[in-house]
PDB file of N, CA and C in Angstrom:
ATOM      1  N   UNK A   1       2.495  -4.117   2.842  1.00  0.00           N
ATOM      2  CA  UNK A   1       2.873  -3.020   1.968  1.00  0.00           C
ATOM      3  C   UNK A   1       2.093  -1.779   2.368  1.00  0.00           C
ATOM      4  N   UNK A   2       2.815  -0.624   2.245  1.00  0.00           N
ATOM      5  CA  UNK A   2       1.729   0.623   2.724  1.00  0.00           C
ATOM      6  C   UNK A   2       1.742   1.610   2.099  1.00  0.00           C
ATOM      7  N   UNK A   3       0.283   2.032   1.243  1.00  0.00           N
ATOM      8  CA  UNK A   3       0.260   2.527   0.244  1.00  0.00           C
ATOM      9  C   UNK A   3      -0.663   4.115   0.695  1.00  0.00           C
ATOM     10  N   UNK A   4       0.036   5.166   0.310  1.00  0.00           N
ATOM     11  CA  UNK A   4      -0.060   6.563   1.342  1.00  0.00           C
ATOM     12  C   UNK A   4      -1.110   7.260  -0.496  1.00  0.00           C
ATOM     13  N   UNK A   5      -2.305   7.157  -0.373  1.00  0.00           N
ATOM     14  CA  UNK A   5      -3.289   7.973  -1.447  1.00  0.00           C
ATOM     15  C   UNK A   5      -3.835   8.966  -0.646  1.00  0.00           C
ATOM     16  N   UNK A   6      -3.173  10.382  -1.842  1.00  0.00           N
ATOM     17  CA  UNK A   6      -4.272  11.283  -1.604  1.00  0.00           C
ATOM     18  C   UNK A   6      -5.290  12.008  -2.080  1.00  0.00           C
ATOM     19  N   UNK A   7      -6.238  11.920  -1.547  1.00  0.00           N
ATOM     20  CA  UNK A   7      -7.485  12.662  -1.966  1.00  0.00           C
ATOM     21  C   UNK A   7      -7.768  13.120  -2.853  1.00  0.00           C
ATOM     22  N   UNK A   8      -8.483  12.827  -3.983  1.00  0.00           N
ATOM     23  CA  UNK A   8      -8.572  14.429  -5.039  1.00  0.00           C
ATOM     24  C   UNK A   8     -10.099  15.098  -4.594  1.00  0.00           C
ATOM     25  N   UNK A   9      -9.940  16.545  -4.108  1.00  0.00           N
ATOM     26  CA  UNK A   9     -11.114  17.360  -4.163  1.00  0.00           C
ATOM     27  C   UNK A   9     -11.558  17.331  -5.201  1.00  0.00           C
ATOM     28  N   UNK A  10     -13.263  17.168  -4.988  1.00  0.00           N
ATOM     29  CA  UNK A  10     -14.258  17.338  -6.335  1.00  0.00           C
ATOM     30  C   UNK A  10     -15.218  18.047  -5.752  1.00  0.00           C
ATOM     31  N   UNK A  11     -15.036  19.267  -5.764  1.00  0.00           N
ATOM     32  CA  UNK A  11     -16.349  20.025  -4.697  1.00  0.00           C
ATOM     33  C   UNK A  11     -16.355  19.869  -3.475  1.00  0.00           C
ATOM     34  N   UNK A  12     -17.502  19.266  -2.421  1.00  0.00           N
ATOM     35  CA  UNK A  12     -17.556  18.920  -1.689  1.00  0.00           C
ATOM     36  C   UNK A  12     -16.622  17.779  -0.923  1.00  0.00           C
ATOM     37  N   UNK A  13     -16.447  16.928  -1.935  1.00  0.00           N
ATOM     38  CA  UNK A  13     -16.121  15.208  -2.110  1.00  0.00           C
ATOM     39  C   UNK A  13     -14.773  15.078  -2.374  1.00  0.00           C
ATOM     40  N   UNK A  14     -14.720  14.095  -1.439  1.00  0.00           N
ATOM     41  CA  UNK A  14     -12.832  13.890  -1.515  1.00  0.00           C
ATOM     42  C   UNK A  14     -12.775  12.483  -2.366  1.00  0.00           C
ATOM     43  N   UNK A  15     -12.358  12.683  -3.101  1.00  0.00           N
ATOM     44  CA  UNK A  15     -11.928  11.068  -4.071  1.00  0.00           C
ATOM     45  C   UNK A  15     -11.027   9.893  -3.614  1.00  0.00           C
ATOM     46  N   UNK A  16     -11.461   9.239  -3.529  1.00  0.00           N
ATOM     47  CA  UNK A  16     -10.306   8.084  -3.399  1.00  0.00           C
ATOM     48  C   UNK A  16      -9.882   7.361  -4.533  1.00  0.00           C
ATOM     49  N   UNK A  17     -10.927   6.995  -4.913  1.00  0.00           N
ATOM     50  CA  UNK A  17     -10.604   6.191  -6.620  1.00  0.00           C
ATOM     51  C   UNK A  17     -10.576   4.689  -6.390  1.00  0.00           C
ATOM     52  N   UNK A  18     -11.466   4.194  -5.114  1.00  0.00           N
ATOM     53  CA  UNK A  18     -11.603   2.638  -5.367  1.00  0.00           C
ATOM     54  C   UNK A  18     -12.476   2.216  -4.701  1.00  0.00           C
ATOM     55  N   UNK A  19     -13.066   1.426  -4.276  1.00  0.00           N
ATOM     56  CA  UNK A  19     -14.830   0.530  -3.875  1.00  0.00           C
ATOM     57  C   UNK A  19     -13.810  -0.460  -3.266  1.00  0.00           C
ATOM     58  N   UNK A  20     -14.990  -0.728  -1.696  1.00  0.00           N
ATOM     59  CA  UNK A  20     -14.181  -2.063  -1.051  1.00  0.00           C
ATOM     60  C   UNK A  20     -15.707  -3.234  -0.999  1.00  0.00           C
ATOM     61  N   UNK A  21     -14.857  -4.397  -0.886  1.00  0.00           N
ATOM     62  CA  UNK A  21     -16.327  -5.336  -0.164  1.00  0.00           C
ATOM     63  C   UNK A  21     -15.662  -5.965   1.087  1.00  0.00           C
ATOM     64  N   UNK A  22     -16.726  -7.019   1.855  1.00  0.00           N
ATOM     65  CA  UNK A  22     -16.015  -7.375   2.933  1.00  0.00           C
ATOM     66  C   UNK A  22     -16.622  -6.700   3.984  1.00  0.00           C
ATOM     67  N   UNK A  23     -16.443  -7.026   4.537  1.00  0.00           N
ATOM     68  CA  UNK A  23     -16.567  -6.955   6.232  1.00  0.00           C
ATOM     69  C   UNK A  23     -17.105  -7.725   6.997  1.00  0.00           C
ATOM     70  N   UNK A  24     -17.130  -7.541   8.493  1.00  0.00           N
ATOM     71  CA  UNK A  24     -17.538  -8.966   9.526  1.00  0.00           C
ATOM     72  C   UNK A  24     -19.685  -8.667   9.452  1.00  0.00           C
ATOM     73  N   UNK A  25     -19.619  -8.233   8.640  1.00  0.00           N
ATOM     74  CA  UNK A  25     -21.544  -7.868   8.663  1.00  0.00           C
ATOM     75  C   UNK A  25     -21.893  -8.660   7.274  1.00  0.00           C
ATOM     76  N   UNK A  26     -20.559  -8.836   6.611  1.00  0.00           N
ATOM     77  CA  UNK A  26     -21.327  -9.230   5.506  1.00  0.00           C
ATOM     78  C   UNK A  26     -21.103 -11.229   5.227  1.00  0.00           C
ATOM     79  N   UNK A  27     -21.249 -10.983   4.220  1.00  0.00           N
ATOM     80  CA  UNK A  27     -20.966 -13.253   3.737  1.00  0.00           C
ATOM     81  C   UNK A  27     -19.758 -12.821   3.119  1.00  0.00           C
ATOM     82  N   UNK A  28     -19.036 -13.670   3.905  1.00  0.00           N
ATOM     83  CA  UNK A  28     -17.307 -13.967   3.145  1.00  0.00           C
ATOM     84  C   UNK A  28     -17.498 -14.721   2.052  1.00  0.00           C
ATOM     85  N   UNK A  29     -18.303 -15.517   1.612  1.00  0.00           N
ATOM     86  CA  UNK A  29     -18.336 -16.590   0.827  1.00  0.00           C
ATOM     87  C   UNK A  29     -18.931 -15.285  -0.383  1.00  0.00           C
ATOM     88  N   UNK A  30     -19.506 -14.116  -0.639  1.00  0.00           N
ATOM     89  CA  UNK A  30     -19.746 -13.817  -1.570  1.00  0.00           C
ATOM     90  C   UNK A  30     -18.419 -12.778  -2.038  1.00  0.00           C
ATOM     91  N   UNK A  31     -17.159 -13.009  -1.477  1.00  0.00           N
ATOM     92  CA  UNK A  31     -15.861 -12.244  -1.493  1.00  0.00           C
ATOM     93  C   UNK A  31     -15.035 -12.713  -2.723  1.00  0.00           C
ATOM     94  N   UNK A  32     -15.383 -12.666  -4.091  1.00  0.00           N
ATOM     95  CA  UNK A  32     -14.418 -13.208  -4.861  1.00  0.00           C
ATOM     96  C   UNK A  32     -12.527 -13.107  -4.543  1.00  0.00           C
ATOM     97  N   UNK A  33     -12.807 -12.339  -3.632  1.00  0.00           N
ATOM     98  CA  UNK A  33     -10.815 -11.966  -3.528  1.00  0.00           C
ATOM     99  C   UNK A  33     -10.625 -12.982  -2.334  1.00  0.00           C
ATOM    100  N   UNK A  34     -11.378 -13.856  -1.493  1.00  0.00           N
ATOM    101  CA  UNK A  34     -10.564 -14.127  -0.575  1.00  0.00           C
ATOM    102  C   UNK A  34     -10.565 -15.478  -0.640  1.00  0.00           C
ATOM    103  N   UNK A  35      -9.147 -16.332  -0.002  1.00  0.00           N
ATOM    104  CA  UNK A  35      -9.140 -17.927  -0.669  1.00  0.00           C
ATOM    105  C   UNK A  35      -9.456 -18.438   0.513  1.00  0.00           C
ATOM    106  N   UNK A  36      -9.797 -17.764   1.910  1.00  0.00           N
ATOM    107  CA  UNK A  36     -10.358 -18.710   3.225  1.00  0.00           C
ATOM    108  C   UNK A  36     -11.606 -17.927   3.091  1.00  0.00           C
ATOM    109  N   UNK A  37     -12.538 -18.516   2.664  1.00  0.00           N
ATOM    110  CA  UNK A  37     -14.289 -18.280   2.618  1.00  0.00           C
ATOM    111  C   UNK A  37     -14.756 -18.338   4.000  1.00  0.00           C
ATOM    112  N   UNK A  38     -13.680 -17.692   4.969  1.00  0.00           N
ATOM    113  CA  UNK A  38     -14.362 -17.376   6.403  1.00  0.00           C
ATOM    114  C   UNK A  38     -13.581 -15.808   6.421  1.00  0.00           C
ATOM    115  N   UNK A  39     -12.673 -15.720   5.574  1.00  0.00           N
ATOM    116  CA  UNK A  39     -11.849 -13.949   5.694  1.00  0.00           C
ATOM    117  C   UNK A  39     -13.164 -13.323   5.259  1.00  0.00           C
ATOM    118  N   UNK A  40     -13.363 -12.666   6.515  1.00  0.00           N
ATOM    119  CA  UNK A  40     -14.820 -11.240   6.637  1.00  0.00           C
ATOM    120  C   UNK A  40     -13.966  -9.939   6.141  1.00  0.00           C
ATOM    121  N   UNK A  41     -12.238  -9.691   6.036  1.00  0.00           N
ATOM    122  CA  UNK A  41     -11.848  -8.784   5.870  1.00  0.00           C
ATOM    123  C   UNK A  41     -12.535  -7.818   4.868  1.00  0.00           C
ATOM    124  N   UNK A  42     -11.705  -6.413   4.783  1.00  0.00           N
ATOM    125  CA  UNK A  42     -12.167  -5.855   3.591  1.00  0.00           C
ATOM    126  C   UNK A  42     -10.854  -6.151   2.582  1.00  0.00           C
ATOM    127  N   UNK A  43     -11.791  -5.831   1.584  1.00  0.00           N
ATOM    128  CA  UNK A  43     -10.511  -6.439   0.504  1.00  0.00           C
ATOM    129  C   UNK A  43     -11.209  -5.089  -0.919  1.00  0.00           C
ATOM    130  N   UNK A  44     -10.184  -4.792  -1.565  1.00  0.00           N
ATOM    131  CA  UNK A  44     -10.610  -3.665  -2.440  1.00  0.00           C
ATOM    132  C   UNK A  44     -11.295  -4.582  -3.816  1.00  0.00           C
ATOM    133  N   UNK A  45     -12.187  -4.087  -4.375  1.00  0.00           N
ATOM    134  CA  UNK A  45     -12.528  -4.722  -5.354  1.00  0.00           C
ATOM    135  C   UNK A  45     -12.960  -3.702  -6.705  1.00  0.00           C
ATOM    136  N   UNK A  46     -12.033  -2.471  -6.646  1.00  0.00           N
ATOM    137  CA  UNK A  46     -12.447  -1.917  -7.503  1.00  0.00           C
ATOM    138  C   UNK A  46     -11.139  -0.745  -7.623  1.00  0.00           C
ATOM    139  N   UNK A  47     -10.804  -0.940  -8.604  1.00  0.00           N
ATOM    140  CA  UNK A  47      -9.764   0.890  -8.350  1.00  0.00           C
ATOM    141  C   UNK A  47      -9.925   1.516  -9.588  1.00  0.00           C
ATOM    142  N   UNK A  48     -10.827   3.045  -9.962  1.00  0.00           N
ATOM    143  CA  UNK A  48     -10.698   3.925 -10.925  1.00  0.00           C
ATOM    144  C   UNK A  48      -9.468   4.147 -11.953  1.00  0.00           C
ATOM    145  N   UNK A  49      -9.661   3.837 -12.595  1.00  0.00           N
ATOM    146  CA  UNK A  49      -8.520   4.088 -13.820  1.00  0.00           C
ATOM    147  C   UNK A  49      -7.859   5.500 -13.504  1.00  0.00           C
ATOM    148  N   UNK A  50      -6.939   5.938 -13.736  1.00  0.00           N
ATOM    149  CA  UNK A  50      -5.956   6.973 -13.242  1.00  0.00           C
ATOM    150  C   UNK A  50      -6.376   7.808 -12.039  1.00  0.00           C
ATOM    151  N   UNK A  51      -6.996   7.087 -11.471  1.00  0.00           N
ATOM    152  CA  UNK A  51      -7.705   7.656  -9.999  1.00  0.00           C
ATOM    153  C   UNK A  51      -6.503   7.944  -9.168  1.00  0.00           C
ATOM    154  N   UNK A  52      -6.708   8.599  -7.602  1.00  0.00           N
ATOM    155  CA  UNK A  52      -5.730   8.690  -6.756  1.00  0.00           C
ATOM    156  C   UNK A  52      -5.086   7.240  -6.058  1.00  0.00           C
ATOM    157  N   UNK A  53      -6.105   6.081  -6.269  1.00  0.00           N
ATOM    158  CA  UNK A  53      -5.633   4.836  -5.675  1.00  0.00           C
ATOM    159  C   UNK A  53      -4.529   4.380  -6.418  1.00  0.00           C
ATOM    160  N   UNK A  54      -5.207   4.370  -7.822  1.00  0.00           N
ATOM    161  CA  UNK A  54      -4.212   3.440  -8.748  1.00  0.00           C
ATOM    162  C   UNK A  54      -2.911   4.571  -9.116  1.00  0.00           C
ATOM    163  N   UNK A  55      -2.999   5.616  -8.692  1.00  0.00           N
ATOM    164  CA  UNK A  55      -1.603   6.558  -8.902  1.00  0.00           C
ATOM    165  C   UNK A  55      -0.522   5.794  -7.760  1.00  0.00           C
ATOM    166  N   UNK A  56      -1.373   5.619  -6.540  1.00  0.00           N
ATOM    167  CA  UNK A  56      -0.654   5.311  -4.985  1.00  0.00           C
ATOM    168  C   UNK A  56      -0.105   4.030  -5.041  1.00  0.00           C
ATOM    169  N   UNK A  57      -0.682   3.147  -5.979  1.00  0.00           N
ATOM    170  CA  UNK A  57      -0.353   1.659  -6.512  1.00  0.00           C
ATOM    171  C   UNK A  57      -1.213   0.508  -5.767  1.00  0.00           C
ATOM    172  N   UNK A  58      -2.299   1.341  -5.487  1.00  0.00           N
ATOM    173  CA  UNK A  58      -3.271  -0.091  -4.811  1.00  0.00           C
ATOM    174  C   UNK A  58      -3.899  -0.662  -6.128  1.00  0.00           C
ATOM    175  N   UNK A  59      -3.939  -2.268  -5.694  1.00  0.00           N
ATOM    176  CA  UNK A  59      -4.659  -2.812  -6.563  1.00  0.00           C
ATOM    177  C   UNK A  59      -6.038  -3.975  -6.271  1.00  0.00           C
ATOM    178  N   UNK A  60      -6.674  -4.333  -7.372  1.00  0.00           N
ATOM    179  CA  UNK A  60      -7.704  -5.326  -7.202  1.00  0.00           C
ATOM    180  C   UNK A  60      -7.177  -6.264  -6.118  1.00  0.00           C
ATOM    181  N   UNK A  61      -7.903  -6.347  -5.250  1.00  0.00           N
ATOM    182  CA  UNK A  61      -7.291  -7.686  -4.659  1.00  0.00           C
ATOM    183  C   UNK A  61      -6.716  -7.651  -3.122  1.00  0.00           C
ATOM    184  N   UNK A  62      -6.363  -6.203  -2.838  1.00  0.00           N
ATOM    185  CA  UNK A  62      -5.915  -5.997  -1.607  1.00  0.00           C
ATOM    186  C   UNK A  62      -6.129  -6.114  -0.657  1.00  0.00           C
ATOM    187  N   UNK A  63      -5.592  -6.538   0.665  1.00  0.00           N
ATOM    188  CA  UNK A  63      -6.576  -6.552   1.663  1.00  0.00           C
ATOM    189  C   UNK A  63      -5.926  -5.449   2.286  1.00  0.00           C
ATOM    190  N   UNK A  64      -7.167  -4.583   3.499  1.00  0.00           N
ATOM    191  CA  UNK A  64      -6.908  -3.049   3.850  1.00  0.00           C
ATOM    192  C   UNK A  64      -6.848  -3.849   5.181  1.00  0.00           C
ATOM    193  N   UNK A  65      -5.574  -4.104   5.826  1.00  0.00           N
ATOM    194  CA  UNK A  65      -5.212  -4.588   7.140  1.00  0.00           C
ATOM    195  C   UNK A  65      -5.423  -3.203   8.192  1.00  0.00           C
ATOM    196  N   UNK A  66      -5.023  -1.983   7.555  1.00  0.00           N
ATOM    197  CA  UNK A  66      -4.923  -0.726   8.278  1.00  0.00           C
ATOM    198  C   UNK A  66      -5.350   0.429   7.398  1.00  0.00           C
ATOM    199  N   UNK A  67      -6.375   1.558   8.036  1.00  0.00           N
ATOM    200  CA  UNK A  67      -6.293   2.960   7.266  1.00  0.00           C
ATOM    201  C   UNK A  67      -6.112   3.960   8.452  1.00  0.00           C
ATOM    202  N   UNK A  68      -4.777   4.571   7.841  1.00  0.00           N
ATOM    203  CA  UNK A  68      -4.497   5.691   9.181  1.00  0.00           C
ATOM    204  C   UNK A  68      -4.157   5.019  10.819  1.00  0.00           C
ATOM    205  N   UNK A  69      -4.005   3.981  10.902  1.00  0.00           N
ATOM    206  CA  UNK A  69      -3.363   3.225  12.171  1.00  0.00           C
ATOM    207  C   UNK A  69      -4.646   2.326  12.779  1.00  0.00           C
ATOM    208  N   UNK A  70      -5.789   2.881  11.957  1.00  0.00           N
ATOM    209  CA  UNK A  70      -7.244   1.835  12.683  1.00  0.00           C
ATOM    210  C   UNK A  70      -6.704   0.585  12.378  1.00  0.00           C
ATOM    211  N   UNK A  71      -7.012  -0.107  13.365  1.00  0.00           N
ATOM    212  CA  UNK A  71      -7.350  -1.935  12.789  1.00  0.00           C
ATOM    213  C   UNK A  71      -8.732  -2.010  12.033  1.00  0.00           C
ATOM    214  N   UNK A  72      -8.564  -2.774  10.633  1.00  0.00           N
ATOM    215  CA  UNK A  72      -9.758  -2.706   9.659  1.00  0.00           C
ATOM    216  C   UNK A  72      -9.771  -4.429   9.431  1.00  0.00           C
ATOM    217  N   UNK A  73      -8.687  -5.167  10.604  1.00  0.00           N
ATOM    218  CA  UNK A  73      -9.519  -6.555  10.466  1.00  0.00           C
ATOM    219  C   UNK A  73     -10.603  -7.078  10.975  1.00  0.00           C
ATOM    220  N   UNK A  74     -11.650  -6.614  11.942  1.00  0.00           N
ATOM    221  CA  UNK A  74     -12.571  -6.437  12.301  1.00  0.00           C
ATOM    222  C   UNK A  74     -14.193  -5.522  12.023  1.00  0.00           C
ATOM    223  N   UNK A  75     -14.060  -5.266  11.168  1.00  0.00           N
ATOM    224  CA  UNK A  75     -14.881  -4.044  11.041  1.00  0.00           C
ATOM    225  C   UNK A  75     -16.194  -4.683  10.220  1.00  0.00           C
ATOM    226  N   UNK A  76     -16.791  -3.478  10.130  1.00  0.00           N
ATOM    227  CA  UNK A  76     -18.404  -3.689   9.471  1.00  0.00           C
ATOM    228  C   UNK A  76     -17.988  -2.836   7.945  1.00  0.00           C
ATOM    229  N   UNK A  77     -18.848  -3.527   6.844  1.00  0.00           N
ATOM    230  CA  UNK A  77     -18.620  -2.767   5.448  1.00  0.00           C
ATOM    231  C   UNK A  77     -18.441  -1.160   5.919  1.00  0.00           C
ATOM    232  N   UNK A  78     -19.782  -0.736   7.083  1.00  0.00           N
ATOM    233  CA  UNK A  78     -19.590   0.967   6.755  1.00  0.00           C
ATOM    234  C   UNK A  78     -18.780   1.449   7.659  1.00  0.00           C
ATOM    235  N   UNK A  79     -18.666   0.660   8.729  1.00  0.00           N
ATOM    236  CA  UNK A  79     -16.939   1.179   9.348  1.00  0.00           C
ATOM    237  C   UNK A  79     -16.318   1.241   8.896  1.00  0.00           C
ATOM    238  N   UNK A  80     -15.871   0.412   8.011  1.00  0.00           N
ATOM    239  CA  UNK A  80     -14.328   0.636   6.870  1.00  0.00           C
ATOM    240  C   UNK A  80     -14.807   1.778   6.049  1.00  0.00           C
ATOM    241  N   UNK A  81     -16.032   2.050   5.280  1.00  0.00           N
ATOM    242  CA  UNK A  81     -15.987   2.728   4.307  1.00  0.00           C
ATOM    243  C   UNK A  81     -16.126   4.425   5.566  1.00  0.00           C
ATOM    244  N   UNK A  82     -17.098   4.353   6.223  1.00  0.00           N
ATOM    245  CA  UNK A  82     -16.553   5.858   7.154  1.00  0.00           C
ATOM    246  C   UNK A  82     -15.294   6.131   7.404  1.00  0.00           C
ATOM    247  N   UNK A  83     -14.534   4.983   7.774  1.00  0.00           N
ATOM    248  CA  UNK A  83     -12.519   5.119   8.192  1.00  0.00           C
ATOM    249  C   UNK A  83     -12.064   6.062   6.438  1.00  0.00           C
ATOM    250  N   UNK A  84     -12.360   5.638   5.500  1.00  0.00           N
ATOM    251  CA  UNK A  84     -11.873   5.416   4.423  1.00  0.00           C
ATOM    252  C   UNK A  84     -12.182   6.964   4.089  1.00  0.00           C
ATOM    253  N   UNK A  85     -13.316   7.256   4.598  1.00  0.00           N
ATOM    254  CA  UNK A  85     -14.286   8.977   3.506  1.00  0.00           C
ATOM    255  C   UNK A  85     -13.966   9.974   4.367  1.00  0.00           C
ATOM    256  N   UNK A  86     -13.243   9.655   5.795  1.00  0.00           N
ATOM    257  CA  UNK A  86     -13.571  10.838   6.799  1.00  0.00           C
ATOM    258  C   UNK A  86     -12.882  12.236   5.711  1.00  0.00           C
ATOM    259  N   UNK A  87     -14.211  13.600   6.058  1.00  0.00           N
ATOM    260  CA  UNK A  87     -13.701  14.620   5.429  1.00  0.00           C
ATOM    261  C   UNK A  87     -12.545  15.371   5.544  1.00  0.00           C
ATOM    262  N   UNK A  88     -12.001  15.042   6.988  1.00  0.00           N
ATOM    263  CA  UNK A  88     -10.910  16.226   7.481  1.00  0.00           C
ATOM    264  C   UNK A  88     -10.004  15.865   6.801  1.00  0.00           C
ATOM    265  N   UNK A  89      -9.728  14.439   6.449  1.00  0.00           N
ATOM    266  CA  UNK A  89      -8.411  13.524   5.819  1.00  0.00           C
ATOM    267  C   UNK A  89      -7.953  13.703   4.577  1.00  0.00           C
ATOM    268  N   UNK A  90      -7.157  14.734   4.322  1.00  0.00           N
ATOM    269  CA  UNK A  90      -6.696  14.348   2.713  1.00  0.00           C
ATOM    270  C   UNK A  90      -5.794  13.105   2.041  1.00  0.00           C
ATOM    271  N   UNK A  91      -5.233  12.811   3.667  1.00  0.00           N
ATOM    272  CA  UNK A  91      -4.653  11.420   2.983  1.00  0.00           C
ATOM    273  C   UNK A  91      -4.954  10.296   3.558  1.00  0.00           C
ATOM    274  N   UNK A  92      -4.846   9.419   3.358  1.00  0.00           N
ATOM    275  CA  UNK A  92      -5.052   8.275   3.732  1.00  0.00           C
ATOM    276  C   UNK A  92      -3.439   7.045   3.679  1.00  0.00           C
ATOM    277  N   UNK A  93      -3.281   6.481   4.756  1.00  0.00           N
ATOM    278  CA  UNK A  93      -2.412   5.991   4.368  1.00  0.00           C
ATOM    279  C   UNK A  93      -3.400   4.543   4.724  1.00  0.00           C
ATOM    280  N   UNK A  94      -2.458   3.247   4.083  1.00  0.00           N
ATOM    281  CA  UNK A  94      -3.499   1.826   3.987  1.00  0.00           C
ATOM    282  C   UNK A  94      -1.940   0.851   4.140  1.00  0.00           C
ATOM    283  N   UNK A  95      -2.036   0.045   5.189  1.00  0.00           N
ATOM    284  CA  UNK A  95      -1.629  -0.832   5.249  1.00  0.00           C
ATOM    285  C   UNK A  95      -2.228  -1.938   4.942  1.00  0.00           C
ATOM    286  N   UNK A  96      -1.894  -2.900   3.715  1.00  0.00           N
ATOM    287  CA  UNK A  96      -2.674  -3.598   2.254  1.00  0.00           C
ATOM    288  C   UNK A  96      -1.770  -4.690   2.447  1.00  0.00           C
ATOM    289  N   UNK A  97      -2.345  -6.324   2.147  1.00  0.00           N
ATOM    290  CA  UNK A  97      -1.494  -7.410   2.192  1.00  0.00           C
ATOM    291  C   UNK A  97      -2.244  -7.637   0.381  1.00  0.00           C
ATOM    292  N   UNK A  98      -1.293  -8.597   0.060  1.00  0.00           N
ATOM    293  CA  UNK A  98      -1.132  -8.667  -1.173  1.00  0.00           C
ATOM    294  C   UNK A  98      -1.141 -10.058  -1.537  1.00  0.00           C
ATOM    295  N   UNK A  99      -2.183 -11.268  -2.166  1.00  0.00           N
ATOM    296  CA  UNK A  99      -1.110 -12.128  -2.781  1.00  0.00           C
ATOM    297  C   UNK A  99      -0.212 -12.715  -3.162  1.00  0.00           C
ATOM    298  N   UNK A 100      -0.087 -11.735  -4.533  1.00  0.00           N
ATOM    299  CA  UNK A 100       1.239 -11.957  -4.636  1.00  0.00           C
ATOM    300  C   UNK A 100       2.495 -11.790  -3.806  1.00  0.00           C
ATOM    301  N   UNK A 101       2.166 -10.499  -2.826  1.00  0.00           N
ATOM    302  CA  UNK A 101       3.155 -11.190  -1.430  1.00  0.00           C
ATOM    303  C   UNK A 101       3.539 -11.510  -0.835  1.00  0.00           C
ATOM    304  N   UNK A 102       1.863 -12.399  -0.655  1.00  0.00           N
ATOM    305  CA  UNK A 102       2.356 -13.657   0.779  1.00  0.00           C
ATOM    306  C   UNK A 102       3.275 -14.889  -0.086  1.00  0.00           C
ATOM    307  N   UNK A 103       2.871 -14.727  -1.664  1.00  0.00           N
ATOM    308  CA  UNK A 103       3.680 -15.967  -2.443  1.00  0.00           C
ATOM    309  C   UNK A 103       4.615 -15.600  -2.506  1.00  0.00           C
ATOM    310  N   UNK A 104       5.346 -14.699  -2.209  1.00  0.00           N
ATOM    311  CA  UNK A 104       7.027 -14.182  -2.601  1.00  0.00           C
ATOM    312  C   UNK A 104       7.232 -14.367  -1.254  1.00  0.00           C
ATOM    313  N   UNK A 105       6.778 -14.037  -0.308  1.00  0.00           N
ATOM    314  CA  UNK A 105       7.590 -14.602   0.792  1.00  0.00           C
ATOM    315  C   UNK A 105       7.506 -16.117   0.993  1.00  0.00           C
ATOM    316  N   UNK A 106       6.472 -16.822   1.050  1.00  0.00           N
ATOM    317  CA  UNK A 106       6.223 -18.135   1.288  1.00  0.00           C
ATOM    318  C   UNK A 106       7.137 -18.731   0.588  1.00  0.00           C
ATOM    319  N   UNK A 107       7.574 -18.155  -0.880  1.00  0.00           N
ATOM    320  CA  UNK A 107       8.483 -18.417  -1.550  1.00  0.00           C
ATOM    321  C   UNK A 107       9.794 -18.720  -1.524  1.00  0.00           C
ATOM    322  N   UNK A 108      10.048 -17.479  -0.720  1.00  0.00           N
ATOM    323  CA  UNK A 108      11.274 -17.071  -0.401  1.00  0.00           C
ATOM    324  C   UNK A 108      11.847 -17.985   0.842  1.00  0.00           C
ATOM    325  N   UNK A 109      10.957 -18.213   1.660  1.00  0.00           N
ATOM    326  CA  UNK A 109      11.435 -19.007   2.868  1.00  0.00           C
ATOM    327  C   UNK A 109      11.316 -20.743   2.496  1.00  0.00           C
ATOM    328  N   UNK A 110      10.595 -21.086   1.573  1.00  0.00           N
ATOM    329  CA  UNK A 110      11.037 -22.087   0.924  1.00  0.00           C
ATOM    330  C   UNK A 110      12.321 -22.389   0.496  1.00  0.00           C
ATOM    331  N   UNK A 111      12.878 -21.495  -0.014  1.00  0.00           N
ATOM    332  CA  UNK A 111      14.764 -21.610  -0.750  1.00  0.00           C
ATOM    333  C   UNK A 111      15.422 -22.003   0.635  1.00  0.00           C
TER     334      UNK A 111
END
């Protein structure tokens, strides 16, 4: 799914409106979102109440497969979060896998 958030200026500071955990630097096993306790991915674990994320429709739980065309299945917590803050960027686009979407398809190809 690919979910295109943009920025809200706050002064200096560009908003996104959500916190990630994850990455290949950190312990997968302390990742409440992920069900293979070896996924180092990042996965969002936080989105601001009427923030720019949750306007864009990201939610708890996501995994950030892509921001802006980077590959973010490899990365370190502050690689993803530098990909995520760069200043020039007002938008961000995020290619995000979902749960509930791998079960609607898994689903689906079951029938």
């Amino acid at each position: 799914q690919r979910i295109e958030i943009h920025k809200l200026r706050h002064g200096d500071n560009l908003i996104l409106g959500f916190s990630i955990g994850g990455g290949i630097d950190q312990d997968p096993g302390q990742n409440p979102y992920s069900e293979d306790k070896t996924d180092k991915g990042i996965y969002v674990t936080r989105v601001s109440e009427g923030g720019p994320a949750e306007v864009a429709g990201l939610m708890i739980g996501d995994k950030i497969m892509q921001v802006n065309g980077w590959d973010m299945t490899m990365v370190t917590h502050d690689q993803a979060r530098k990909r995520l803050t760069k200043k020039n960027e007002d938008i961000v686009r995020l290619l995000v896998t979902r749960k509930s979407l791998e079960n609607a398809v898994r689903h689906s190809m079951l029938q």
